[in-house]
Protein backbone atom coordinates (compact mmCIF):
# COMPACT_ATOMS: atom_id res chain seq x y z
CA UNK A 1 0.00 0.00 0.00
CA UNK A 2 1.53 3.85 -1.22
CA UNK A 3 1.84 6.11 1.89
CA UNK A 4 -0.51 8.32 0.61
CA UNK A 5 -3.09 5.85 0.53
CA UNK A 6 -2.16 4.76 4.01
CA UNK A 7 -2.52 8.39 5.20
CA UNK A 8 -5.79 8.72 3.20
CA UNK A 9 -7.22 5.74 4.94
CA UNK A 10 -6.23 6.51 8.11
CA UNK A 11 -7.49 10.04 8.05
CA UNK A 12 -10.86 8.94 6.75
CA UNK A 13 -11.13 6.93 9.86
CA UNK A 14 -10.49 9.76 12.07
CA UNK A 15 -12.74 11.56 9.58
CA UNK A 16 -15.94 9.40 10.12
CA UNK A 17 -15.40 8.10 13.85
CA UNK A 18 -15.06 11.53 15.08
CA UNK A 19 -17.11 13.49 12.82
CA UNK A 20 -20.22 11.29 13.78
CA UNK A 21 -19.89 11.65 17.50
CA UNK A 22 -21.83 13.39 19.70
CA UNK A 23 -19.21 15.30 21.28
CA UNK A 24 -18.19 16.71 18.41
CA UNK A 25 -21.73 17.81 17.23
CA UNK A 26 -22.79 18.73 20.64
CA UNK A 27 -19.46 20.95 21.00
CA UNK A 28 -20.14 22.20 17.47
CA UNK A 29 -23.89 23.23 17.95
CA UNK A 30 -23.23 24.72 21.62
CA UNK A 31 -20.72 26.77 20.43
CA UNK A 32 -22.60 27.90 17.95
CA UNK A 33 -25.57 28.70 20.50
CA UNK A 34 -22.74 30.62 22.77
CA UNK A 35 -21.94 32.84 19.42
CA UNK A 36 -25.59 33.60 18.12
CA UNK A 37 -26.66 34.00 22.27
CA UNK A 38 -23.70 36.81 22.28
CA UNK A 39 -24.26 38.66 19.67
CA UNK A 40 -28.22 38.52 20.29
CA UNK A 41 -27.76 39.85 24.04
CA UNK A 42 -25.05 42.75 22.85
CA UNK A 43 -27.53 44.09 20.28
CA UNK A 44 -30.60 43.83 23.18
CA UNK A 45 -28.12 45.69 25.61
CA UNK A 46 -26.80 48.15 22.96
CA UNK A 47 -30.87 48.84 21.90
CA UNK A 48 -31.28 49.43 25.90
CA UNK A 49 -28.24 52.37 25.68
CA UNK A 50 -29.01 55.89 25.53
CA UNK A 51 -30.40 57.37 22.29
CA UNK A 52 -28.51 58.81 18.94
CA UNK A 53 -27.64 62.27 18.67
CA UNK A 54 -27.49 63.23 15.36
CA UNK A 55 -26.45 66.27 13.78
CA UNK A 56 -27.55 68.50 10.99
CA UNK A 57 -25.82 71.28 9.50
CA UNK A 58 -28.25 73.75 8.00
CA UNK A 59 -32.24 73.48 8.91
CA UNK A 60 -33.11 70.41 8.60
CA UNK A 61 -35.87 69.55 6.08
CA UNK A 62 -39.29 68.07 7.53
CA UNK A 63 -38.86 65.15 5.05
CA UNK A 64 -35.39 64.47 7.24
CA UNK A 65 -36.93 64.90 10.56
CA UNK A 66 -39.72 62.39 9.85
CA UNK A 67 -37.56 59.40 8.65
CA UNK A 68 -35.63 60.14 11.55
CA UNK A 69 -38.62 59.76 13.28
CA UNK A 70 -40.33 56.91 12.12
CA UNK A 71 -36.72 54.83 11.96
CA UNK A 72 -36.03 55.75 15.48
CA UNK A 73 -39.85 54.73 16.38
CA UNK A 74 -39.33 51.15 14.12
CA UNK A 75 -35.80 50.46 16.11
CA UNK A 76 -37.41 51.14 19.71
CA UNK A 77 -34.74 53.87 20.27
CA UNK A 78 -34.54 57.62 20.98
CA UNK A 79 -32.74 60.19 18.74
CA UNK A 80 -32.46 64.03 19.42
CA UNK A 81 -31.48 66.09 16.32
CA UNK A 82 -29.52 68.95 16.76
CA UNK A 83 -29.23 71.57 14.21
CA UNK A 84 -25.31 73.75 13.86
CA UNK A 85 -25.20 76.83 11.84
CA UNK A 86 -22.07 75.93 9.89
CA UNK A 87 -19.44 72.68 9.90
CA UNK A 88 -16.88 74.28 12.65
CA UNK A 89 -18.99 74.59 14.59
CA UNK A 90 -20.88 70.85 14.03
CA UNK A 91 -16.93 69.58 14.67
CA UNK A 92 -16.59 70.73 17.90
CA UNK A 93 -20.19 69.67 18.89
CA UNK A 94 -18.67 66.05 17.95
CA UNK A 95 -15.81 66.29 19.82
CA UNK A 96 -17.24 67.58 22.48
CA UNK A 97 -20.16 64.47 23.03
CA UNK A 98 -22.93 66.54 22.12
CA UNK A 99 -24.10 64.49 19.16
CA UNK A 100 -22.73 60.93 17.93
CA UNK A 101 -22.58 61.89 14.41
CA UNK A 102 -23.45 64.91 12.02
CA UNK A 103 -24.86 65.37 8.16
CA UNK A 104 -23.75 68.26 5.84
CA UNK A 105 -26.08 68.59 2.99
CA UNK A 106 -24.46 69.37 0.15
CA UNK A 107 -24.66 72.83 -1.61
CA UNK A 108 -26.53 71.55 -4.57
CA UNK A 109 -27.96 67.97 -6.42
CA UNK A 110 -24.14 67.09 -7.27
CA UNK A 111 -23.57 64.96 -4.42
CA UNK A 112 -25.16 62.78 -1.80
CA UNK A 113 -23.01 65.18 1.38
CA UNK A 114 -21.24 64.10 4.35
CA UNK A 115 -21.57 61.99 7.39
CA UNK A 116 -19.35 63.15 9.90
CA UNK A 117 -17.80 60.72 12.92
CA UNK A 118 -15.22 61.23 15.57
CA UNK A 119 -13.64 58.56 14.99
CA UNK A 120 -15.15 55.68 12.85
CA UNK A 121 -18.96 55.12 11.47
CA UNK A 122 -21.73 54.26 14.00
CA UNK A 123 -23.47 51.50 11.48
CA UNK A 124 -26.82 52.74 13.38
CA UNK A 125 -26.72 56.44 12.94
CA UNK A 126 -24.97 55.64 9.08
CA UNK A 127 -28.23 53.35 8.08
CA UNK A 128 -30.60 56.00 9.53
CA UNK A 129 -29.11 59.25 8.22
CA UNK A 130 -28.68 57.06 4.50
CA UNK A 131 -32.42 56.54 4.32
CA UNK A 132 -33.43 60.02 5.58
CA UNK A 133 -31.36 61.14 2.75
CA UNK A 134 -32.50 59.09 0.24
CA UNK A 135 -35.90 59.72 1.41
CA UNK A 136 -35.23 63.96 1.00
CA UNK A 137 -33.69 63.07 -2.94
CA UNK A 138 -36.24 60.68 -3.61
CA UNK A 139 -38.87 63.58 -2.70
CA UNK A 140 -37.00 65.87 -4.70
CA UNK A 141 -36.45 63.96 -7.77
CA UNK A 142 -32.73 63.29 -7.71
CA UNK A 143 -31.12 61.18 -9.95
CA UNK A 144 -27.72 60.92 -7.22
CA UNK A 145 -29.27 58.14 -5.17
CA UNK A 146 -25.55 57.67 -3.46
CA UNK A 147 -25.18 57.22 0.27
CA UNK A 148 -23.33 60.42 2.01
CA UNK A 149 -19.67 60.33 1.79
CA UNK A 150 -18.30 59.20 5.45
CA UNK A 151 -16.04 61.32 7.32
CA UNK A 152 -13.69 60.74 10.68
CA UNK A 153 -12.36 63.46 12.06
CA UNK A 154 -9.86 61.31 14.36
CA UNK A 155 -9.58 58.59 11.78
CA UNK A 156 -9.01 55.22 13.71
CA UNK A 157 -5.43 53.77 13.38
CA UNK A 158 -4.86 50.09 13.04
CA UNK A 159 -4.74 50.30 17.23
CA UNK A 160 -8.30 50.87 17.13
CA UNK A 161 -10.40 48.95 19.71
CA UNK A 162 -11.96 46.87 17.25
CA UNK A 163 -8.83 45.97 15.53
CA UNK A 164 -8.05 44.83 18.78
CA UNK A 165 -10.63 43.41 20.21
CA UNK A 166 -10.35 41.08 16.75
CA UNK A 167 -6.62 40.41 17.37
CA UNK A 168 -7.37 39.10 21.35
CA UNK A 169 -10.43 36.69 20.16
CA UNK A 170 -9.23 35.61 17.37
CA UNK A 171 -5.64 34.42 18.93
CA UNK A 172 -8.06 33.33 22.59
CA UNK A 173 -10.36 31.09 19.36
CA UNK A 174 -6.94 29.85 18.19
CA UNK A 175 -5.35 28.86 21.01
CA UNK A 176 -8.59 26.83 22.46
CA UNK A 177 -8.96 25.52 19.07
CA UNK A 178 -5.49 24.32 18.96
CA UNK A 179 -5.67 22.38 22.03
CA UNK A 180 -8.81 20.71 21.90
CA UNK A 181 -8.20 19.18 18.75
CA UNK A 182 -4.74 18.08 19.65
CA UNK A 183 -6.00 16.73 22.27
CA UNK A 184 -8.05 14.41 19.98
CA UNK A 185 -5.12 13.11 18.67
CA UNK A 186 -3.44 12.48 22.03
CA UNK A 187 -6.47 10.67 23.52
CA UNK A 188 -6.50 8.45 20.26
CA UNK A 189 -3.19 7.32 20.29
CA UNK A 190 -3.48 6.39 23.72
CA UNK A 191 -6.76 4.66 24.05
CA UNK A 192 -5.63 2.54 20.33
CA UNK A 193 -2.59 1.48 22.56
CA UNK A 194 -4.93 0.32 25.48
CA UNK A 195 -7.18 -1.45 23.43
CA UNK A 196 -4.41 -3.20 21.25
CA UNK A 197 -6.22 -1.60 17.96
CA UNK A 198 -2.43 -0.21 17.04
CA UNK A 199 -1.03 -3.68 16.80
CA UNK A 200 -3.52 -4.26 14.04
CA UNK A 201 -3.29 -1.29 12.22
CA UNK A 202 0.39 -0.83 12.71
CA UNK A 203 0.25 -4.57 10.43
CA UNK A 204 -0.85 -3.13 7.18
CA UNK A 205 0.40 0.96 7.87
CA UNK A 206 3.54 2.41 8.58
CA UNK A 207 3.87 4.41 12.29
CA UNK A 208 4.95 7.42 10.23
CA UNK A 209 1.26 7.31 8.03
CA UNK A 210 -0.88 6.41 10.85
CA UNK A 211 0.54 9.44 12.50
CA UNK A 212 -0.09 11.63 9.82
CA UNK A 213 -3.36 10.13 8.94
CA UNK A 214 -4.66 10.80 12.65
CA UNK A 215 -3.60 14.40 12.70
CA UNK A 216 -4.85 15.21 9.27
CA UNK A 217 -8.22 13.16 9.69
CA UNK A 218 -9.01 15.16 13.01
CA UNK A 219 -7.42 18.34 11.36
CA UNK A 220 -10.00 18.31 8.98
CA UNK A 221 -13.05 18.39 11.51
CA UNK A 222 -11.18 21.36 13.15
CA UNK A 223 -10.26 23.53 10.10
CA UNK A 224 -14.21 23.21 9.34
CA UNK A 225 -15.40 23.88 12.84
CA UNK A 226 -13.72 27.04 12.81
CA UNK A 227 -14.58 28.31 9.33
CA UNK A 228 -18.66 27.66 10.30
CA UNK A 229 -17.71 29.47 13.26
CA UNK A 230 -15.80 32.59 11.88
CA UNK A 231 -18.33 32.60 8.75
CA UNK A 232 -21.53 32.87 11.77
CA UNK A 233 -19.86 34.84 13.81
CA UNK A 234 -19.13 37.33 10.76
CA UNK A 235 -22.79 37.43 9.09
CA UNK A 236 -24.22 37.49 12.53
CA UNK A 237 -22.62 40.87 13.71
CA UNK A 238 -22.62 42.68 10.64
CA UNK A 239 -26.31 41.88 10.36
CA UNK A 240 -27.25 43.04 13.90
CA UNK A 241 -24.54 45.76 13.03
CA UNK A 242 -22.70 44.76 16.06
CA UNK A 243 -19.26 45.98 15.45
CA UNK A 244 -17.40 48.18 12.52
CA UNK A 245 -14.62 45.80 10.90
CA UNK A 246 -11.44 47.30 10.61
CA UNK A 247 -9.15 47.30 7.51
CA UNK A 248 -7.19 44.61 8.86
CA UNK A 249 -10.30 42.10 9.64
CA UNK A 250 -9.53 40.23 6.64
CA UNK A 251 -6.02 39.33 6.44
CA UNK A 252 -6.25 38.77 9.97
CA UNK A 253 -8.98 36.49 9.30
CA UNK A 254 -6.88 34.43 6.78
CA UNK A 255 -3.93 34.66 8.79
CA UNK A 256 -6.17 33.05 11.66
CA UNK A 257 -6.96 30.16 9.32
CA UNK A 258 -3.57 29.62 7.95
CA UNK A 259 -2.04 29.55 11.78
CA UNK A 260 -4.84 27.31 12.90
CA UNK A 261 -3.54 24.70 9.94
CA UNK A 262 -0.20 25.37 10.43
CA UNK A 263 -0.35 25.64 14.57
CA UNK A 264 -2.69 22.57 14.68
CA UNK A 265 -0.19 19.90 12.69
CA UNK A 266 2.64 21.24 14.72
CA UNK A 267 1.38 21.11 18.53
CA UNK A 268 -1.01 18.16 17.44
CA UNK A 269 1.71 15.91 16.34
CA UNK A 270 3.56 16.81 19.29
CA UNK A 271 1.15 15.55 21.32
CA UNK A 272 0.87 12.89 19.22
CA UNK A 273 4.21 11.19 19.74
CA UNK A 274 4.76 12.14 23.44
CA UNK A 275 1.04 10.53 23.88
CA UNK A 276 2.59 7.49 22.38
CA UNK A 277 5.09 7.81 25.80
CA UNK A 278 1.68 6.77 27.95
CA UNK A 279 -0.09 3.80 28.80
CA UNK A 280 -2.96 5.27 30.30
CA UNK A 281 -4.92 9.31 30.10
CA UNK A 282 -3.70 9.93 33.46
CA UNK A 283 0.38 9.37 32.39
CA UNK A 284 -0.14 11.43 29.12
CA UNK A 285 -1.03 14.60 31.04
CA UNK A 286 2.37 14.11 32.53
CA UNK A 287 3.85 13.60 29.40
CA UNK A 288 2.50 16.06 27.59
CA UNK A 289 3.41 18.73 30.33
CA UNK A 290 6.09 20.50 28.38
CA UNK A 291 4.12 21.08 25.47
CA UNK A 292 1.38 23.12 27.22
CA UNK A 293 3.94 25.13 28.97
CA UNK A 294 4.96 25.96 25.77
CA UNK A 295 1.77 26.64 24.53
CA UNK A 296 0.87 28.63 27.32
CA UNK A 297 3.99 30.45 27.54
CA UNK A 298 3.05 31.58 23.39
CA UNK A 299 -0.24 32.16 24.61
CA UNK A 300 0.52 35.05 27.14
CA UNK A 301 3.56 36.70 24.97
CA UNK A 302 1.34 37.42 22.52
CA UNK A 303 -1.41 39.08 24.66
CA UNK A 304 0.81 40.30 27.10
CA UNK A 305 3.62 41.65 25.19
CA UNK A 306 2.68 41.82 21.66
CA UNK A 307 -0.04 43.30 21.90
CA UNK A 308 1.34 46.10 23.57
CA UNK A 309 4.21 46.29 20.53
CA UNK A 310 3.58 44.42 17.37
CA UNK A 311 5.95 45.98 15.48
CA UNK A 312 9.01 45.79 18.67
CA UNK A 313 12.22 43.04 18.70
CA UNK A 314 10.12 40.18 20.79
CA UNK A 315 7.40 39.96 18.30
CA UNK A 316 9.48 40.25 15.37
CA UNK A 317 11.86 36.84 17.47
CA UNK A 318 8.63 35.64 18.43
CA UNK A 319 7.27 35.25 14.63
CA UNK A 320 10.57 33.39 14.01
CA UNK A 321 10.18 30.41 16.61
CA UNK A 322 7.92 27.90 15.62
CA UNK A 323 6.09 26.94 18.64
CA UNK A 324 5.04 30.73 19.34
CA UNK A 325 4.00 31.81 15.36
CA UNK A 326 0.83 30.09 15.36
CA UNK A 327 -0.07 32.72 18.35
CA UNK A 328 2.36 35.61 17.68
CA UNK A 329 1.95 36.02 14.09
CA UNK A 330 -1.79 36.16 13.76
CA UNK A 331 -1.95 38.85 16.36
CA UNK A 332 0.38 41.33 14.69
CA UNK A 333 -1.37 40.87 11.50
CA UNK A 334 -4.61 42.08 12.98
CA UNK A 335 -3.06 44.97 14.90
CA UNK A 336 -1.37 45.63 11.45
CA UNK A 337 2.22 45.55 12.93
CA UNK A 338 4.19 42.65 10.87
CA UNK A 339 5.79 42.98 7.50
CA UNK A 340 4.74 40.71 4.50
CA UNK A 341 7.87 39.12 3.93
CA UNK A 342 8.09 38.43 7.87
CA UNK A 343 4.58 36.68 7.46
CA UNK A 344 6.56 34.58 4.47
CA UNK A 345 9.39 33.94 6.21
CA UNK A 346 7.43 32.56 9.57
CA UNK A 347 5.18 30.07 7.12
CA UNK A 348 8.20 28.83 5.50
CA UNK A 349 9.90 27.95 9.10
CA UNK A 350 7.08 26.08 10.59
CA UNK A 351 6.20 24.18 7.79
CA UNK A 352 10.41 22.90 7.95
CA UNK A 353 9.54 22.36 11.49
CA UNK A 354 6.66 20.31 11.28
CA UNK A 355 8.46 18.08 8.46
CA UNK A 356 10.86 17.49 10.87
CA UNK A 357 8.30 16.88 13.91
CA UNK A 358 6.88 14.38 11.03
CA UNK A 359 9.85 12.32 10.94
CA UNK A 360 11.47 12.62 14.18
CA UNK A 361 8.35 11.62 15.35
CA UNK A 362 7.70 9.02 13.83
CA UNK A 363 10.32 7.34 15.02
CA UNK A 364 9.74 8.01 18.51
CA UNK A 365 6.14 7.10 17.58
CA UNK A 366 6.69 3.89 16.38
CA UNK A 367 9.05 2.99 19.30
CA UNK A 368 6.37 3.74 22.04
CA UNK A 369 3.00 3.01 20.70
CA UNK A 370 3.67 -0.78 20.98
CA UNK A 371 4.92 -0.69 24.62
CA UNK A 372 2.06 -0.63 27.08
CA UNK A 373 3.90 -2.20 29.91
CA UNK A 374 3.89 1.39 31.56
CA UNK A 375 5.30 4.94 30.85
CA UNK A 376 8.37 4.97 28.29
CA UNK A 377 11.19 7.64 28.53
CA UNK A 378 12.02 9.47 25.63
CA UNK A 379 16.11 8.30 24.88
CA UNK A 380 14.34 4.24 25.44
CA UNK A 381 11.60 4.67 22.53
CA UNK A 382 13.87 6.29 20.48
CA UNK A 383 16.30 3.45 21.15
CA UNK A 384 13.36 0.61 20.23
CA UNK A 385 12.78 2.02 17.26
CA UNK A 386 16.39 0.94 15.43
């Protein structure tokens, strides 16, 4: 049998047997109530907030006012509008709290005019000002049917707080992602050595496949998980309006996908062959001890110290070191702090380290999967395996 068959058949294994089980869908469809639930109770307490304050900078027409009006009434929430003779003195009104957001018509049918923020859009105040105005050209006859041109007077940089609230769950997602698949792997390859299944398999496929097969079967399931669960998470906020993406959201979204493929084969197969150390759950905890000190210790640098500098000497070291890119590196993407050849250069160094996990491993692998008289040392499966 060709090794890639022997992977292939492997991984289907994993594919089906874990796919099918209820803790996989239950984790899957709870998670997926935990996402929807969050979203649902941020837009309830957001609706409960204070009202809009909307500017206008001229007299407002009555067509205006009464969209206002009726969206505000629709929605459930309050909004005062404020009228400012002129756009100096609408700017300071902004900066000074008095309204979230103001609209300068524009001197003639030309254009659509301006929405003006502090910082960045409020999607509410943006979808309620667009109708009013379509509402006022619609009345008039206007052919320009355009929404109004948005406007931040502060413009947010890529340290805004959405760019990093993205950065924080999306390396949190990664991490837990990371380890709960891995330890799918690790709890296979121990309780096939209990039961003796190994002997069987190991018969027709070589240590080296069935190791690969196992982390690529269950490495499918998790690469899937997560895109249904980025993909919800996405349509669900921009449809409740929920949050403003930042410039970055996408390649920090792809970086997040990337790293979980990447961080996944490395920490899995780790686990992996050190799980093949163990006879029983309780010794591979043991085992697999320095690996989630590593983990961990990736895990805080990146919201501890990177995130503080993404663009300083530790993240740029960090990026370079295996273990610690699968965290590091998607977090300076989404605070927009890593070069594109450093992103390069960090994919092309893990994926040499996990070839070399693959057949170091392997070895150790096939040395220790077979021994279930109790709890092998590294140097003596190594040894076994000449």
């Amino acid at each position: 049998m060709s090794p890639l068959r022997s992977i292939w058949l492997v991984a289907r294994r994993e594919l089906l047997e874990r796919g099918r089980s209820r803790a996989f869908l239950a984790g899957l469809i709870l998670t997926e109530v935990f996402i929807v639930g969050g979203l649902l109770l941020q837009a309830a307490l957001a609706s409960q907030q204070s009202g809009l304050k909307i500017g206008y900078i001229g007299s407002p027409p009555p067509v205006f006012e009464q969209t206002i009006d009726a969206i505000a009434e629709r929605n459930g929430v309050k909004v005062e509008l404020f009228a400012y003779p002129d756009r100096p003195t609408a700017e300071l009104g902004i900066k000074a709290g008095e309204v979230d957001g103001v609209y300068e018509p524009p001197p003639d049918e030309s254009s659509p005019g301006v929405l003006i923020f502090k910082e960045g859009p409020d999607s509410r105040i943006r979808e309620a000002v667009n109708q009013a105005v379509l509402a006022i050209r619609l009345a008039n006859s206007g052919v320009d049917l355009r929404p109004p041109e948005v406007v931040a007077l502060e413009p947010a940089s890529a340290e805004d707080p959405t760019a990093l609230i993205i950065a924080n769950v999306g390396v949190i997602f990664l991490f837990i992602s990371i380890f709960s698949f891995g330890f799918w792997v690790l709890s296979g390859v121990v309780e096939e050595k209990q039961s003796r299944v190994v002997e069987v398999v190991l018969s027709t496929v070589r240590p080296r496949d069935l190791l690969m097969g196992k982390v690529l079967g269950i490495g499918v399931l998790g690469i899937g998980q997560l895109l249904v669960l980025v993909v919800s998470g996405l349509i669900g906020a921009r449809l409740l309006g929920s949050f403003e993406p930042p410039p970055t959201t996408v390649p920090a979204l792809v970086m997040l996908v990337v790293w979980f493929v990447l961080g996944y084969a490395l920490y899995s197969t780790m686990f992996g062959v050190l799980g093949a150390l163990a006879s029983r759950m309780e010794e591979a905890s043991n085992v697999t001890m320095p690996i989630q000190f590593l983990a961990m210790g990736s895990y805080f640098l990146a919201l501890v110290v990177v995130v503080n500098d993404p663009s300083g000497l530790v993240a740029r070291i960090a990026s370079l070191f295996p273990p610690a890119a699968p965290m590091i590196v998607p977090m300076r993407t989404a605070l927009g702090g890593i070069e594109f050849w450093e992103i390069l250069l960090s994919i092309a160094l893990t994926i040499l380290f996990i070839y070399g996990l693959f057949n170091v491993g392997a070895r150790v692998y096939s040395g220790a999967v077979l021994q279930v008289a109790g709890r092998m040392k590294l140097r003596d499966a190594w040894r076994s395996s000449r």
